[in-house]
C-alpha atoms as a PDB file:
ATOM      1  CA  UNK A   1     -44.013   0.184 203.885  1.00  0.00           C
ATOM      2  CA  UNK A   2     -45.932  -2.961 202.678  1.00  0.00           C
ATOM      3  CA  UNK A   3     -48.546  -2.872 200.305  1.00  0.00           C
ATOM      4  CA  UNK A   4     -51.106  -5.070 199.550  1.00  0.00           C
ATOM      5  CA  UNK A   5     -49.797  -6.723 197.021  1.00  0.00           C
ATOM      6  CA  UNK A   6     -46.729  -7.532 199.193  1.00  0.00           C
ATOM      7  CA  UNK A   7     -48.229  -8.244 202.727  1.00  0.00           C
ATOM      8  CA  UNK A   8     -49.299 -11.702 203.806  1.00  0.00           C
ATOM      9  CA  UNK A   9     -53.521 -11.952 204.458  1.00  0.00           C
ATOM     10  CA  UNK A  10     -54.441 -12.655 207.834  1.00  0.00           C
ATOM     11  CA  UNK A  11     -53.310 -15.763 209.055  1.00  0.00           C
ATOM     12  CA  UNK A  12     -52.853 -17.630 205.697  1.00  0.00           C
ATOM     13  CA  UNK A  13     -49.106 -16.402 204.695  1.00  0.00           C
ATOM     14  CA  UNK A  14     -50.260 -15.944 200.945  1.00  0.00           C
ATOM     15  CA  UNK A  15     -50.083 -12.362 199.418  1.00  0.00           C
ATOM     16  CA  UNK A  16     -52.716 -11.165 197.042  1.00  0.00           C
ATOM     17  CA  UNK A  17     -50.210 -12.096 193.991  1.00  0.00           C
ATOM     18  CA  UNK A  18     -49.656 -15.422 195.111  1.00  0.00           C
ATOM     19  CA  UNK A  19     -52.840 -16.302 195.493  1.00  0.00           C
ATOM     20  CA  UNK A  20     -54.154 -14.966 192.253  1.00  0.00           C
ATOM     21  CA  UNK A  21     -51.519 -16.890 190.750  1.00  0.00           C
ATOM     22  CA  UNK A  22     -52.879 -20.145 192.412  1.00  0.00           C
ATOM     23  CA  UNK A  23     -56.428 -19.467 191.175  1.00  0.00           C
ATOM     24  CA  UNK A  24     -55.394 -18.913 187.691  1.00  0.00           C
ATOM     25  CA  UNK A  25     -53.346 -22.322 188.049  1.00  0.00           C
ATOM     26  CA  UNK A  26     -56.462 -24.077 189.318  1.00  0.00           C
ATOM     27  CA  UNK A  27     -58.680 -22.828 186.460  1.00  0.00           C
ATOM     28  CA  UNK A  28     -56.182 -23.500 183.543  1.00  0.00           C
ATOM     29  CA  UNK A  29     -55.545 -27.177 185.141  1.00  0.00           C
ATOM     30  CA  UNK A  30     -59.530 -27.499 184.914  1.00  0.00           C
ATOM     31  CA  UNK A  31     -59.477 -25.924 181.316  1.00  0.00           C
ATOM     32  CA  UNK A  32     -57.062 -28.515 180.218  1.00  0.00           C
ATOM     33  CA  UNK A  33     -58.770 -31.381 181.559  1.00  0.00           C
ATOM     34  CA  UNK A  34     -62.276 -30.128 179.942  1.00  0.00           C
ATOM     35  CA  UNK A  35     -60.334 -29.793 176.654  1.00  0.00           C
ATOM     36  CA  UNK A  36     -58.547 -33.150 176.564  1.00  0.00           C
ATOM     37  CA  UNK A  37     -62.148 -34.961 177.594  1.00  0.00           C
ATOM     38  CA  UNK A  38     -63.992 -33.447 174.243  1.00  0.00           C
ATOM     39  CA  UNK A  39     -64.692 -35.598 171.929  1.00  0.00           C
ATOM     40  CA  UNK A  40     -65.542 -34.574 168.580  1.00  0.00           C
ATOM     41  CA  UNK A  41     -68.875 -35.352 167.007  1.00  0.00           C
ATOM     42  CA  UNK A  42     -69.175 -38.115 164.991  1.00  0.00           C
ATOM     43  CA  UNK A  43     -70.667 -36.851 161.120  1.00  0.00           C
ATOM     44  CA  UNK A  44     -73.369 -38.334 160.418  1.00  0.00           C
ATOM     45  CA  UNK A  45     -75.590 -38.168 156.793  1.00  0.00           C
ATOM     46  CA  UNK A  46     -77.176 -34.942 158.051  1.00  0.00           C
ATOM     47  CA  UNK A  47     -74.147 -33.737 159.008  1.00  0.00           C
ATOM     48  CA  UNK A  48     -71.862 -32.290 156.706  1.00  0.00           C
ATOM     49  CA  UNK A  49     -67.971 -31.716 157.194  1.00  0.00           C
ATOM     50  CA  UNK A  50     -68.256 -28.411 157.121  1.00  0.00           C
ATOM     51  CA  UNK A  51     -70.454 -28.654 160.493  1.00  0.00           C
ATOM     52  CA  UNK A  52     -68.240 -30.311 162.306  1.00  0.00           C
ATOM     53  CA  UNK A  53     -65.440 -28.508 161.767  1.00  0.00           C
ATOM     54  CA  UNK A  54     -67.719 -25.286 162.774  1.00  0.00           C
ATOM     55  CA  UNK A  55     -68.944 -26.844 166.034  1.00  0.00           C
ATOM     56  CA  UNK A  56     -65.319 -27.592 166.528  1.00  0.00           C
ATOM     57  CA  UNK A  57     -64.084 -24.368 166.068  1.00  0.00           C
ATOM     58  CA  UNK A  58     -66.519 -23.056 168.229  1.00  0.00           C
ATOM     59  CA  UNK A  59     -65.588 -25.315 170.926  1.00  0.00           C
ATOM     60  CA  UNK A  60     -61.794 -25.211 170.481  1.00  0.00           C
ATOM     61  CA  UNK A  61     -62.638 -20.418 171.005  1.00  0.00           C
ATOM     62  CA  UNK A  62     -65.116 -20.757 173.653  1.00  0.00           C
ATOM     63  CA  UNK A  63     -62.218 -21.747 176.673  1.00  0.00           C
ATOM     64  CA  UNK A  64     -59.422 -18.588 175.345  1.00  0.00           C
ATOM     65  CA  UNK A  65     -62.761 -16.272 175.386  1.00  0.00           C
ATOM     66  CA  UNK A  66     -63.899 -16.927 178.410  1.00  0.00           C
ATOM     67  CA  UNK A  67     -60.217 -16.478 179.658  1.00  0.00           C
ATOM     68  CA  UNK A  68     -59.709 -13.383 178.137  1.00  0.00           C
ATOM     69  CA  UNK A  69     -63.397 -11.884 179.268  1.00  0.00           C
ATOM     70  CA  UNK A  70     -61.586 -13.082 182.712  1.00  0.00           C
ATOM     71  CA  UNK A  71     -58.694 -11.079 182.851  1.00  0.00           C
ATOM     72  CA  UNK A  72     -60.656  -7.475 182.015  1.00  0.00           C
END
């Protein structure tokens, strides 16, 4: 007996797995990509070190959170 996870969809050949598997591919290539194009702010005078590495902390949590809020 074939289950759902196991069966091919209706005319596309891809089982639930497999295509789960190519959605989570798809999202962590577009993670990546948003990662690699941040650029850290410049500090300015009113900006202190300690700022910039905050906002940069923040930044560098914000894409494993929303993964992990993902996979509840």
């Amino acid at each position: 007996m074939q289950t759902a996870e196991t069966s091919p969809s209706d005319g596309i050949g891809f089982s639930k797995a497999r295509f789960e598997a190519l959605t989570d591919e798809i999202f962590a290539f577009a993670m990546t990509l948003l990662v690699v194009g941040m650029a850290v702010p410049a500090a300015t005078t009113a900006t202190t070190s300690a700022g910039v590495t905050w906002s940069t902390a923040v930044y560098l949590l914000i894409p494993p959170l929303l993964w992990a809020l993902r996979r509840i």
